[in-house]
N, C-alpha and C. Protein backbone atom coordinates (compact mmCIF):
# COMPACT_ATOMS: atom_id res chain seq x y z
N UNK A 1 10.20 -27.37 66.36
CA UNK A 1 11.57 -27.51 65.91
C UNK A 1 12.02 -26.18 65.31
N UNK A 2 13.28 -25.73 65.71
CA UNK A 2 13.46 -24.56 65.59
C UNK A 2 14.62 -24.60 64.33
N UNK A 3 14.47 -23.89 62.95
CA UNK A 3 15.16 -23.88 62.01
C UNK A 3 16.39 -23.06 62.31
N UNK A 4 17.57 -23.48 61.91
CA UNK A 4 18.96 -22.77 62.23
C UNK A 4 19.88 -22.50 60.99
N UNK A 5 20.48 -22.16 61.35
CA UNK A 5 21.09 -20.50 60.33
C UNK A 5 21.60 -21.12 58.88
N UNK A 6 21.99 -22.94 59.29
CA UNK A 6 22.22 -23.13 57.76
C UNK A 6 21.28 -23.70 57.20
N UNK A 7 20.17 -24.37 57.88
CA UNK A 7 19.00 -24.62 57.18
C UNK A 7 17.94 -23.41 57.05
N UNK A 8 18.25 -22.51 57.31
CA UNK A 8 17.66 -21.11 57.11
C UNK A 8 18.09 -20.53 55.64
N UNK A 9 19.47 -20.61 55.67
CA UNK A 9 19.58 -20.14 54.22
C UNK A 9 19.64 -21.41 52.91
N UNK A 10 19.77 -22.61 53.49
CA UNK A 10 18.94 -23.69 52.57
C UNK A 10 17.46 -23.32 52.02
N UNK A 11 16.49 -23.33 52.98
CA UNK A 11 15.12 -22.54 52.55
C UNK A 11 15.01 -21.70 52.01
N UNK A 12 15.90 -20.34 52.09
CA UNK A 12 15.74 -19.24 50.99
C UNK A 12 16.22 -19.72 49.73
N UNK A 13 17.41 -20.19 49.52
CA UNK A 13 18.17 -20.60 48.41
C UNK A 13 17.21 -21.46 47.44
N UNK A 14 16.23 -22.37 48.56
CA UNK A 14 15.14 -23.03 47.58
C UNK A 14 14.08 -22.55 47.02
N UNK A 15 13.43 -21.46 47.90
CA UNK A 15 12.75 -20.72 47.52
C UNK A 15 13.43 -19.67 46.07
N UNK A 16 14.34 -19.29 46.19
CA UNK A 16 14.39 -18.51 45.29
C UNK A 16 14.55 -18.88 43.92
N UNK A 17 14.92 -20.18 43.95
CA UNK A 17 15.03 -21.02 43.14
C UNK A 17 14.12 -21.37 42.33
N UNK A 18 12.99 -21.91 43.02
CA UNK A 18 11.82 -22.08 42.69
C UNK A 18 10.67 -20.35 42.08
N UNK A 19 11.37 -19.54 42.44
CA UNK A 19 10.46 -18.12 42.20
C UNK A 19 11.30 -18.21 40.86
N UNK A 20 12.20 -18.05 40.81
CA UNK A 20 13.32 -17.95 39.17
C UNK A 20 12.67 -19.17 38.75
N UNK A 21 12.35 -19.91 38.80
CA UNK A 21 12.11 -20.92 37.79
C UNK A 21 10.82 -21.00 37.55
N UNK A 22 9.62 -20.32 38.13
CA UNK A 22 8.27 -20.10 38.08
C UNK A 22 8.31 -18.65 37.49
N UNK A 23 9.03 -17.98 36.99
CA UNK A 23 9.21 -16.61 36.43
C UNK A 23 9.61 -17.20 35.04
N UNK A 24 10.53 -17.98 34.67
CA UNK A 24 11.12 -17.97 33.53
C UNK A 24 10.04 -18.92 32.59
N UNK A 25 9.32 -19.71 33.50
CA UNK A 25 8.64 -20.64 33.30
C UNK A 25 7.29 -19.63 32.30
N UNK A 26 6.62 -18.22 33.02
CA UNK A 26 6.06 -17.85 32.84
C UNK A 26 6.42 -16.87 31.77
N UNK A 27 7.50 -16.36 31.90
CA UNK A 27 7.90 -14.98 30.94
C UNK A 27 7.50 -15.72 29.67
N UNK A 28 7.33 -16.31 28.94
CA UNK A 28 7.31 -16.55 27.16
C UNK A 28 5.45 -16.27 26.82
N UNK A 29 5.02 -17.17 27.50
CA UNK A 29 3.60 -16.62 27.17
C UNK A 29 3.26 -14.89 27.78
N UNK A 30 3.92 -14.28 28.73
CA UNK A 30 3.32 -13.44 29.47
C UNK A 30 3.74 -12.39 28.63
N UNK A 31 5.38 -12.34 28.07
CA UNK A 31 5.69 -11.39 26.59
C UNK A 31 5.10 -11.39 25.24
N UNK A 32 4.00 -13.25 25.15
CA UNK A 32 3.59 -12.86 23.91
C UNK A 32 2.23 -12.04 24.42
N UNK A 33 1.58 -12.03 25.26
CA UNK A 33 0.72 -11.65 25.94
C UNK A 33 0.81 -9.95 25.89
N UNK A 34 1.78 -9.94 25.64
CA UNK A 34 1.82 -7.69 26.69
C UNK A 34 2.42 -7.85 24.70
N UNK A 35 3.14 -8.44 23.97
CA UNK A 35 3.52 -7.88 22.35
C UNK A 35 1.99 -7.84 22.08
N UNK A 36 1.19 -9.08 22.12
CA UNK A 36 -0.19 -8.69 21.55
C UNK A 36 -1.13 -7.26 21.80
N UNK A 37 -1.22 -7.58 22.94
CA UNK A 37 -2.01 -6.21 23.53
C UNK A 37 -1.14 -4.38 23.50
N UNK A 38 0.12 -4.52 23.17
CA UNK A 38 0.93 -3.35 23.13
C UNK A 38 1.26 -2.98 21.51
N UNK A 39 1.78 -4.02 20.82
CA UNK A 39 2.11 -3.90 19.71
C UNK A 39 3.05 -4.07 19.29
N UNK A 40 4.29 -4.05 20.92
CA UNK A 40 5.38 -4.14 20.98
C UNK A 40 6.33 -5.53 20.09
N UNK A 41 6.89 -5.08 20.14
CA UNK A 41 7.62 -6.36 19.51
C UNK A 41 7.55 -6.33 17.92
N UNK A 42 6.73 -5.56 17.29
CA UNK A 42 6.42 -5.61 15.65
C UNK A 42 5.35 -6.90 16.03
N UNK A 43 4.32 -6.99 16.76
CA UNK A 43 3.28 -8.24 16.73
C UNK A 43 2.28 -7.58 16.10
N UNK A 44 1.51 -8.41 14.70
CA UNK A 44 0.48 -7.65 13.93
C UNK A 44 -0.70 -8.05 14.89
N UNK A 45 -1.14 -7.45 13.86
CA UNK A 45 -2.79 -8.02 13.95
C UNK A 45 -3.90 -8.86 12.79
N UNK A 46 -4.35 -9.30 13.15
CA UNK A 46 -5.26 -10.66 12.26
C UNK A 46 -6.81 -10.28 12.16
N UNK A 47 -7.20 -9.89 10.55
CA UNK A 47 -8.67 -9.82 10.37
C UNK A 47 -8.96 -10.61 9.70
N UNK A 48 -10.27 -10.86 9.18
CA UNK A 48 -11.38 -11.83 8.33
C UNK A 48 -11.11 -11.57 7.04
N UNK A 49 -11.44 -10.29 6.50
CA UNK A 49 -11.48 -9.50 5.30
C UNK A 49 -10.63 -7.95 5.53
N UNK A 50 -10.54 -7.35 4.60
CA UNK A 50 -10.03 -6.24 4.32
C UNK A 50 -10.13 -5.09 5.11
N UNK A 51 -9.33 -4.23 4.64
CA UNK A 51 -10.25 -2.84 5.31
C UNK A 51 -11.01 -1.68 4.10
N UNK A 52 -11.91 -1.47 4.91
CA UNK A 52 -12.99 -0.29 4.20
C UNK A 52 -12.56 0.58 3.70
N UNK A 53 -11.73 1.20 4.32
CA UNK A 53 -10.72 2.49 4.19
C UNK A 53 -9.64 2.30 3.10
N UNK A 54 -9.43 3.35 1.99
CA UNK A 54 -8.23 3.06 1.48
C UNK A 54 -7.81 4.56 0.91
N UNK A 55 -6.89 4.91 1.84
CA UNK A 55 -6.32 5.71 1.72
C UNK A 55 -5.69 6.34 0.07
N UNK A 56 -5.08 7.63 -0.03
CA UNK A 56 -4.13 7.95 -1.75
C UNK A 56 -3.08 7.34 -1.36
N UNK A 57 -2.56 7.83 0.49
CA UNK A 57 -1.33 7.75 0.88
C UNK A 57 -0.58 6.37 0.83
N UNK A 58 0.15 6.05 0.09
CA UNK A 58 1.15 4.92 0.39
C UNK A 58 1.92 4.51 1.27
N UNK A 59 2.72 3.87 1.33
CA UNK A 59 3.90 2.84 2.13
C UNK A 59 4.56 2.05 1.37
N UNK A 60 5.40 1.78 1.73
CA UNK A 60 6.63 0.48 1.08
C UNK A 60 6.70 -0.73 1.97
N UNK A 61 6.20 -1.92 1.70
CA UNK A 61 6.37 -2.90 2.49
C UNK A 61 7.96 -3.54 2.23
N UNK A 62 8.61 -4.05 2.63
CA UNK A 62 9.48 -4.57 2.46
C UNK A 62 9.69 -6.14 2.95
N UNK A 63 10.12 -6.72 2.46
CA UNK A 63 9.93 -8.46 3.11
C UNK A 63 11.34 -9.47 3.17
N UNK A 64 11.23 -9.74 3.95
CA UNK A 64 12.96 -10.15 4.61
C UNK A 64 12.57 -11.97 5.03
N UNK A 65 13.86 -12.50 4.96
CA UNK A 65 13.52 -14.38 5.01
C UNK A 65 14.42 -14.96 5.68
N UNK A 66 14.26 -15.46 7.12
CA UNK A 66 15.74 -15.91 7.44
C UNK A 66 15.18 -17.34 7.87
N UNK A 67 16.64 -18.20 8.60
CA UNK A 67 15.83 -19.70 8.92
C UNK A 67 16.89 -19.63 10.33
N UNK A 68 16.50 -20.62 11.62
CA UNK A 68 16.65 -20.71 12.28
C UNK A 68 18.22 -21.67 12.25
N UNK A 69 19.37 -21.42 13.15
CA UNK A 69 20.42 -22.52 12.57
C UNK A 69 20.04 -23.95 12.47
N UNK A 70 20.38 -24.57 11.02
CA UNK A 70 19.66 -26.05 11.50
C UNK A 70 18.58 -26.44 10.36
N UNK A 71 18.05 -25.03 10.41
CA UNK A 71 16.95 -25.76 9.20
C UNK A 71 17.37 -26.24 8.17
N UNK A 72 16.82 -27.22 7.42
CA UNK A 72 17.28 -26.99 6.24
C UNK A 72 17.06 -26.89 4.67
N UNK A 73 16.03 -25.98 5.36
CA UNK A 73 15.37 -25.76 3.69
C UNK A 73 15.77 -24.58 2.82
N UNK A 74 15.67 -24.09 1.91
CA UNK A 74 15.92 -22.31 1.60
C UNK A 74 14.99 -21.89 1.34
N UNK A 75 14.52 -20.58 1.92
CA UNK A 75 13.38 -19.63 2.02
C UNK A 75 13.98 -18.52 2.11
N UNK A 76 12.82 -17.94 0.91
CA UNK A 76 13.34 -16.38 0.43
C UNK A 76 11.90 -15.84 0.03
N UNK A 77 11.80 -14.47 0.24
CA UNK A 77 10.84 -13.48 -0.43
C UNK A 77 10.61 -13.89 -1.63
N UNK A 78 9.16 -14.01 -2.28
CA UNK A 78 9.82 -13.81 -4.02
C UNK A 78 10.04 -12.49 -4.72
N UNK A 79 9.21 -11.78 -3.84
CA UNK A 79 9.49 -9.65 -4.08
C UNK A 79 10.30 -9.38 -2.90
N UNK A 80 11.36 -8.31 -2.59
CA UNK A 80 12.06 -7.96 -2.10
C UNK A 80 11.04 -6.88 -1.31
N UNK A 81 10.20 -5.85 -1.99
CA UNK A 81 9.41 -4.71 -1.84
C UNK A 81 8.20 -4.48 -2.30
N UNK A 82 7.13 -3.64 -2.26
CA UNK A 82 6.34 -3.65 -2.83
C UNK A 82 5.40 -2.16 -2.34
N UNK A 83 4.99 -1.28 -2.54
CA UNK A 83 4.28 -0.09 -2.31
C UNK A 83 2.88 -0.07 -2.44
N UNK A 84 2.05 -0.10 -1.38
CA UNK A 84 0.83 -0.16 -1.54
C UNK A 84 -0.26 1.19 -1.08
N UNK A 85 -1.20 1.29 -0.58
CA UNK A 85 -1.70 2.56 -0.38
C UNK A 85 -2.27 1.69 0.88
N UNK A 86 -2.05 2.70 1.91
CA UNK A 86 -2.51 2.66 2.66
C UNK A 86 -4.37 1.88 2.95
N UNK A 87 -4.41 1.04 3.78
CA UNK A 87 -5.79 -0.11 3.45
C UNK A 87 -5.84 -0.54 2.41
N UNK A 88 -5.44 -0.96 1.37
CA UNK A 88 -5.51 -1.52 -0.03
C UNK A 88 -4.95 -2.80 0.95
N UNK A 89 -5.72 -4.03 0.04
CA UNK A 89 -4.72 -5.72 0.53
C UNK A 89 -3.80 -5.75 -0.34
N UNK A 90 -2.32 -6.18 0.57
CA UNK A 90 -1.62 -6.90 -0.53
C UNK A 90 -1.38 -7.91 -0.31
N UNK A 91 -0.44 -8.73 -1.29
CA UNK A 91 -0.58 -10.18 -1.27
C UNK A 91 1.27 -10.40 -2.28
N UNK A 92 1.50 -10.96 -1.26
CA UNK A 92 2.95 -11.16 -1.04
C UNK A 92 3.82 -12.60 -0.49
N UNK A 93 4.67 -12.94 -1.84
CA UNK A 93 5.10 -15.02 -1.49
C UNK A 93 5.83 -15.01 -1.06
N UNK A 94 6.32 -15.74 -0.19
CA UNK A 94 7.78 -16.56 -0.03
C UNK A 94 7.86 -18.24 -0.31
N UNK A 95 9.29 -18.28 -0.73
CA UNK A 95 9.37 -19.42 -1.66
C UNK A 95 10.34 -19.91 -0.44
N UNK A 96 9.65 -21.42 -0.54
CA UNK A 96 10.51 -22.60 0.41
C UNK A 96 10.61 -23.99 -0.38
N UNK A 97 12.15 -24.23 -0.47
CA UNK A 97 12.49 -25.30 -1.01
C UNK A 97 13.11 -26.15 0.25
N UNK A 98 13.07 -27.44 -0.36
CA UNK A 98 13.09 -28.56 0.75
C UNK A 98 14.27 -29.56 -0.38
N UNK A 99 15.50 -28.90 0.40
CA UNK A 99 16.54 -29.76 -0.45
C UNK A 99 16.75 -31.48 -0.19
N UNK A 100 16.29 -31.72 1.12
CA UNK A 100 16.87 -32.91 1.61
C UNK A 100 16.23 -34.27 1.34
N UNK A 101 16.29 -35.04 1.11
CA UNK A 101 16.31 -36.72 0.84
C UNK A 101 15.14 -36.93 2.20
N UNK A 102 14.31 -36.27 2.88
CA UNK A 102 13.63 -36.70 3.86
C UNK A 102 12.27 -35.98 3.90
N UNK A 103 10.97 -35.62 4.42
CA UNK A 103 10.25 -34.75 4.74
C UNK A 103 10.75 -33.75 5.25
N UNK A 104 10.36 -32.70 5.69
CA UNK A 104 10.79 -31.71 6.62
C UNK A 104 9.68 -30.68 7.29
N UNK A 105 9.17 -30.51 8.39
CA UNK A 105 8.13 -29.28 8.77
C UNK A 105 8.68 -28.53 9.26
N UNK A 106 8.24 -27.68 9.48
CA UNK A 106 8.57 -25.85 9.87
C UNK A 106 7.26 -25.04 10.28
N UNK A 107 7.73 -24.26 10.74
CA UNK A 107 6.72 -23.57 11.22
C UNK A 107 7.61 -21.93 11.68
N UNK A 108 6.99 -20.76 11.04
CA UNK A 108 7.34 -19.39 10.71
C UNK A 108 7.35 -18.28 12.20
N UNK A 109 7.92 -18.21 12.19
CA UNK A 109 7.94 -16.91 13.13
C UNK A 109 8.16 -15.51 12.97
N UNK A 110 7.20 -14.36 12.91
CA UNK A 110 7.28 -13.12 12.16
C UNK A 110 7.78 -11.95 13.21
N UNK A 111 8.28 -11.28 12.55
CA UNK A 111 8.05 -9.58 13.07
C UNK A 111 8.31 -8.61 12.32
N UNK A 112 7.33 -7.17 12.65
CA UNK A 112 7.40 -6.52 12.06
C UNK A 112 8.23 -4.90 12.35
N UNK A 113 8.65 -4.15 11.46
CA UNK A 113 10.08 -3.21 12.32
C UNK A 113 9.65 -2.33 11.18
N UNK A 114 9.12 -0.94 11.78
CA UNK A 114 9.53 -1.03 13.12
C UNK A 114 8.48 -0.95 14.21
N UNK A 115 9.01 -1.13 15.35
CA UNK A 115 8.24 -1.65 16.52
C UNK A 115 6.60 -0.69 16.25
N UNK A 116 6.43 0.61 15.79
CA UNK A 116 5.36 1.32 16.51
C UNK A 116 4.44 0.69 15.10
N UNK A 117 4.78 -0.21 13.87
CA UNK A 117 3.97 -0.29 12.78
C UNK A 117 3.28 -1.62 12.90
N UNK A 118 3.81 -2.32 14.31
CA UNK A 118 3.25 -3.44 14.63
C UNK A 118 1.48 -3.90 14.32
N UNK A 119 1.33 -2.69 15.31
CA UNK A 119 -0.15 -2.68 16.03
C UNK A 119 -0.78 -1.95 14.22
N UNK A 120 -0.57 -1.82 13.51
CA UNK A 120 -1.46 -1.15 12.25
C UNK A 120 -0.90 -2.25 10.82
N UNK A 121 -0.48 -3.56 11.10
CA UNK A 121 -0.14 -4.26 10.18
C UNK A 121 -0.99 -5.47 9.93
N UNK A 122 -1.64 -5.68 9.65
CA UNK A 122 -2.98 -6.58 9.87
C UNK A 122 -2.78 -7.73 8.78
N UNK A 123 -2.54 -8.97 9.46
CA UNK A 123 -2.73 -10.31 8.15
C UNK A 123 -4.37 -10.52 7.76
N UNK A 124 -4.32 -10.85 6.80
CA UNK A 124 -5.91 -11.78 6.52
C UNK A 124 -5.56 -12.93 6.75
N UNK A 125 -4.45 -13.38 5.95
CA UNK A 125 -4.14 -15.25 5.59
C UNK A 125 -2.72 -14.98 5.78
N UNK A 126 -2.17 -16.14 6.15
CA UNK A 126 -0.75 -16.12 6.19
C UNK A 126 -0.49 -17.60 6.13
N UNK A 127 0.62 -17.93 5.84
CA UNK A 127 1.05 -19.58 5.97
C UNK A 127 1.83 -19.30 7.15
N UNK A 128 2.39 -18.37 7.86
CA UNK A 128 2.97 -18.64 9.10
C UNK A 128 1.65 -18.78 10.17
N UNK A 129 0.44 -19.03 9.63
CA UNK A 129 -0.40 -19.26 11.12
C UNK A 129 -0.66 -20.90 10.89
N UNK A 130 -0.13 -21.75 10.06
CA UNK A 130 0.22 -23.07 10.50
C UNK A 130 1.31 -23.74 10.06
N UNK A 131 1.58 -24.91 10.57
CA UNK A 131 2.75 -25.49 10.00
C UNK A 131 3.04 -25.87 8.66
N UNK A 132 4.25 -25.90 8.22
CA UNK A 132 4.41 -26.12 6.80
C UNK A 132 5.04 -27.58 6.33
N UNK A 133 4.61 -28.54 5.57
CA UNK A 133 5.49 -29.80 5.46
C UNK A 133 5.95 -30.09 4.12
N UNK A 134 7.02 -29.74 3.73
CA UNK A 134 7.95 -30.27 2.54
C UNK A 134 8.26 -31.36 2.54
N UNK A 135 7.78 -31.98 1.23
CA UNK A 135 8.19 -33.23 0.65
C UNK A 135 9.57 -33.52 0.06
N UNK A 136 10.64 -34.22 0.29
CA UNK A 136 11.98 -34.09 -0.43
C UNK A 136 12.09 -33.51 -1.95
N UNK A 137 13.26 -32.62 -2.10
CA UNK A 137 12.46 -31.98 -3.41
C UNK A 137 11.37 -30.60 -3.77
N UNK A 138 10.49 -30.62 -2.42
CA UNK A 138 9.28 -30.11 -3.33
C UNK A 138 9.72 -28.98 -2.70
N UNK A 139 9.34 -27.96 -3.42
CA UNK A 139 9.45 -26.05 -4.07
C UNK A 139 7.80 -25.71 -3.70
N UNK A 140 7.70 -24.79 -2.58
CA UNK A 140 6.30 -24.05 -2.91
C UNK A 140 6.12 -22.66 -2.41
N UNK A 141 5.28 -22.02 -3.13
CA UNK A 141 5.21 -20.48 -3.00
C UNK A 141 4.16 -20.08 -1.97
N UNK A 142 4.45 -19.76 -0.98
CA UNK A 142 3.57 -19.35 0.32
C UNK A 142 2.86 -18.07 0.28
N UNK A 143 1.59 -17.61 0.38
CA UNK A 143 1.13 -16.58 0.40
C UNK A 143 1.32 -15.59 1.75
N UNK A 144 1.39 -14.90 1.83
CA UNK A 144 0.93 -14.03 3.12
C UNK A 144 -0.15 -12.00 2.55
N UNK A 145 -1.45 -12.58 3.10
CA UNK A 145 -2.02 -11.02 2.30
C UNK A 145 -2.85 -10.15 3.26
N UNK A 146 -2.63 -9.25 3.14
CA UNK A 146 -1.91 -8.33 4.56
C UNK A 146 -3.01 -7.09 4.18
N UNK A 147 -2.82 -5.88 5.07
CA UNK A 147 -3.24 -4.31 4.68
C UNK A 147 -2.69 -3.66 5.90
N UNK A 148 -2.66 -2.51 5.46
CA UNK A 148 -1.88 -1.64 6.79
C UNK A 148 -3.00 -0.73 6.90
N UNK A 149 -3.50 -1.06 8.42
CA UNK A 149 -4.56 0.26 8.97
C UNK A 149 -4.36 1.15 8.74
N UNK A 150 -5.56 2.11 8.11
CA UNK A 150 -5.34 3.39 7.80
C UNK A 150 -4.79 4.53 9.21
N UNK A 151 -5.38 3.68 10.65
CA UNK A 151 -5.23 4.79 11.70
C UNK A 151 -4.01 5.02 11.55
N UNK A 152 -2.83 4.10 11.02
CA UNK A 152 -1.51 4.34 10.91
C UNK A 152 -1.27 6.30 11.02
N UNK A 153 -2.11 6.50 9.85
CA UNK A 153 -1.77 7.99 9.50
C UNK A 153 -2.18 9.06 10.78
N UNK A 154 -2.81 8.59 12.10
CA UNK A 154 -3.27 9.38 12.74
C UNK A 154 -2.63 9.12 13.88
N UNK A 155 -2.01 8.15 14.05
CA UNK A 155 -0.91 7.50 15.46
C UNK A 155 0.24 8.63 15.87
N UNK A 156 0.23 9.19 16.57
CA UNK A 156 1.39 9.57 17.28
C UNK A 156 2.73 9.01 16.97
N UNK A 157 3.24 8.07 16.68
CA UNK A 157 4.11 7.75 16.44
C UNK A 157 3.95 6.73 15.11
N UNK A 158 3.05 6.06 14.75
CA UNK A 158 2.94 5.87 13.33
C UNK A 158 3.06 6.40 12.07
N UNK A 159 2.56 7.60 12.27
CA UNK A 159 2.22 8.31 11.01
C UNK A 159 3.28 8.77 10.61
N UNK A 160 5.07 8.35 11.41
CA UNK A 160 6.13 9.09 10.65
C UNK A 160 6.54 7.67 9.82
N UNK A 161 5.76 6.70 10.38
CA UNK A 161 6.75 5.30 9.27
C UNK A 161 5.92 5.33 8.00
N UNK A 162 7.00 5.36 7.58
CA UNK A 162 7.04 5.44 5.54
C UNK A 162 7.50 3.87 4.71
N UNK A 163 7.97 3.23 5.97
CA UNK A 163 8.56 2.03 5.58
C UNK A 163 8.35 0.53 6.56
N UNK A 164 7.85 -0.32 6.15
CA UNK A 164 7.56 -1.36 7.03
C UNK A 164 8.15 -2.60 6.63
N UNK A 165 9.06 -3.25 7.26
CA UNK A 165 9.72 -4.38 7.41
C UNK A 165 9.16 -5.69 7.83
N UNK A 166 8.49 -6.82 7.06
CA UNK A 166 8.02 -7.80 7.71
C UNK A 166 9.26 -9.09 7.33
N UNK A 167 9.02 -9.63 8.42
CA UNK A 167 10.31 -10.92 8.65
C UNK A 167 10.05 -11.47 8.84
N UNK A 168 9.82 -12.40 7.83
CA UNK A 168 9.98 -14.61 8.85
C UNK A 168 11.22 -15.36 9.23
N UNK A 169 10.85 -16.02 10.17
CA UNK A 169 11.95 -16.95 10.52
C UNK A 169 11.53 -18.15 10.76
N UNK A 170 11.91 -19.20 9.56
CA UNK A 170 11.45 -20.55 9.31
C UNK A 170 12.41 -21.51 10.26
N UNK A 171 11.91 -22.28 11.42
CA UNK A 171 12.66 -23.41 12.56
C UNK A 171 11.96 -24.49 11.78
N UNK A 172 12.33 -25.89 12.16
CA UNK A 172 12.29 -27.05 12.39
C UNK A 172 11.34 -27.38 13.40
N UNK A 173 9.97 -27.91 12.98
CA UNK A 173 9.37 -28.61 14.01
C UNK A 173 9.58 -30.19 13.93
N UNK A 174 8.97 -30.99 14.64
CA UNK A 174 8.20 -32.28 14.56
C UNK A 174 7.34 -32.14 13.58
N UNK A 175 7.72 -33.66 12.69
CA UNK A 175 6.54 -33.89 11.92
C UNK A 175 5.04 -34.16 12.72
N UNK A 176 4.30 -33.76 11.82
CA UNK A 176 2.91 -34.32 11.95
C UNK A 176 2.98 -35.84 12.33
N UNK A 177 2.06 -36.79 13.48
CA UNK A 177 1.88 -37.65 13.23
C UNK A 177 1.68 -38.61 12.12
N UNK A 178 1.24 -38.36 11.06
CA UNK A 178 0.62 -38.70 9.86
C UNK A 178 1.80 -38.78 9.17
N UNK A 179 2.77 -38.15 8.99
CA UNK A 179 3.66 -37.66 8.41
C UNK A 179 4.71 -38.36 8.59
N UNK A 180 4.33 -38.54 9.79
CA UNK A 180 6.07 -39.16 10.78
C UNK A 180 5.86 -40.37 10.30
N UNK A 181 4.70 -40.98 10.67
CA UNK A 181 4.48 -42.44 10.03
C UNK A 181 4.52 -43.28 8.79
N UNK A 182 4.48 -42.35 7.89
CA UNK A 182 3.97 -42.09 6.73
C UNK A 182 5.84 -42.39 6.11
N UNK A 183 6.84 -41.33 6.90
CA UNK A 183 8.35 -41.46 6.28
C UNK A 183 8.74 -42.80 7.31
N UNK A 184 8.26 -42.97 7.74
CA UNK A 184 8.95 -44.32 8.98
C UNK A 184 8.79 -45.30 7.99
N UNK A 185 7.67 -45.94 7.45
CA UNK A 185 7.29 -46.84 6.03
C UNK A 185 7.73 -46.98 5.20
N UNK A 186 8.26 -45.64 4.77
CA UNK A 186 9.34 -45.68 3.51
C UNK A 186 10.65 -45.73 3.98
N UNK A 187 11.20 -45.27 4.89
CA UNK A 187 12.55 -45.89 5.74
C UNK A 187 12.61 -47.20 5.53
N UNK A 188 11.59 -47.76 5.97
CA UNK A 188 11.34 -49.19 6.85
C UNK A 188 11.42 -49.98 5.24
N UNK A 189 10.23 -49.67 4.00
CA UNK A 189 10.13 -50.61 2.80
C UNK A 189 11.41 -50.29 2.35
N UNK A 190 12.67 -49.15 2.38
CA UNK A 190 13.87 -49.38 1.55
C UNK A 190 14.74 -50.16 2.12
N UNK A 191 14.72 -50.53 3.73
CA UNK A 191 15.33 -51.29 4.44
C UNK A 191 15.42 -52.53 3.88
């Protein structure tokens, strides 16, 4: 059976369709994939413990708090700045209040600016590496404690940043199972 000129460009049209939608499908993991391994994007890096190295030379961390439209909790830095020496840990809060009459989870999304201080910004602990669940009401101070690789000072393009910008951005997840069930009960007993 011989395909003809408008079912010819039916087949491409599907095909291409299907390539765009197996591309877009793929791009989110494949960019966090090339930010990890590049640095790009302000994506840190994650150790166990500290570093060995601790430089005279300093830096200024700076720490920034935004929320996704929708959320609705308020989250803010509790230091605006802070100057550390190069490999020294620091240890730095952000405060999240949970105004609303309900539970609420979240979960953080970071970056760091500028782009080349990515790859030399190293967490130990962070509360953006799991989800967070506010109780109606409840106020709590989040840690995040960090060090900036010393290679910073020897990078080609590192060693001119004097200033490093880290940013969260607090969204709205799904509660926890546990959680979900847990406010469904108390819905359900004020009913």
């Amino acid at each position: 059976m011989a395909v003809t000129g408008p079912q010819k460009t039916v087949v491409k049209l599907v095909g291409v369709v299907l390539v765009m939608g197996a591309l877009s499908w793929a791009s989110v993991p494949f960019y966090s994939w090339f930010c990890a391994v590049t640095g790009f994007g302000g994506v840190t890096n994650t150790a166990e413990t500290g570093s060995d190295v601790i430089l005279d030379q300093t830096i200024k961390v700076r720490f920034d708090a935004s929320k996704e439209r929708g959320m609705p909790w308020q989250f803010t830095p509790v230091q605006r700045e802070m100057e550390i020496r190069i490999g020294e840990t620091g240890l730095a809060f952000y405060e999240a209040y949970n105004p609303t009459d309900r539970p609420v989870a979240g979960q953080a999304n970071y970056n760091v600016a500028p782009y080349a201080a990515g790859s030399f910004f190293t967490k130990i602990d962070c509360f953006c590496f799991t989800e967070q669940v506010l109780e109606p009401g409840e106020r709590v101070q989040m840690p995040v404690t960090f060090y900036v690789d010393p290679e910073i000072v020897t990078d080609r393009e590192g060693k001119f940043v004097h200033t490093i910008t880290l940013s969260y951005t607090f969204h709205e997840i799904d509660l926890p199972e546990a959680q979900a069930a847990l406010a469904q009960d108390v819905k359900t007993n004020l009913n």
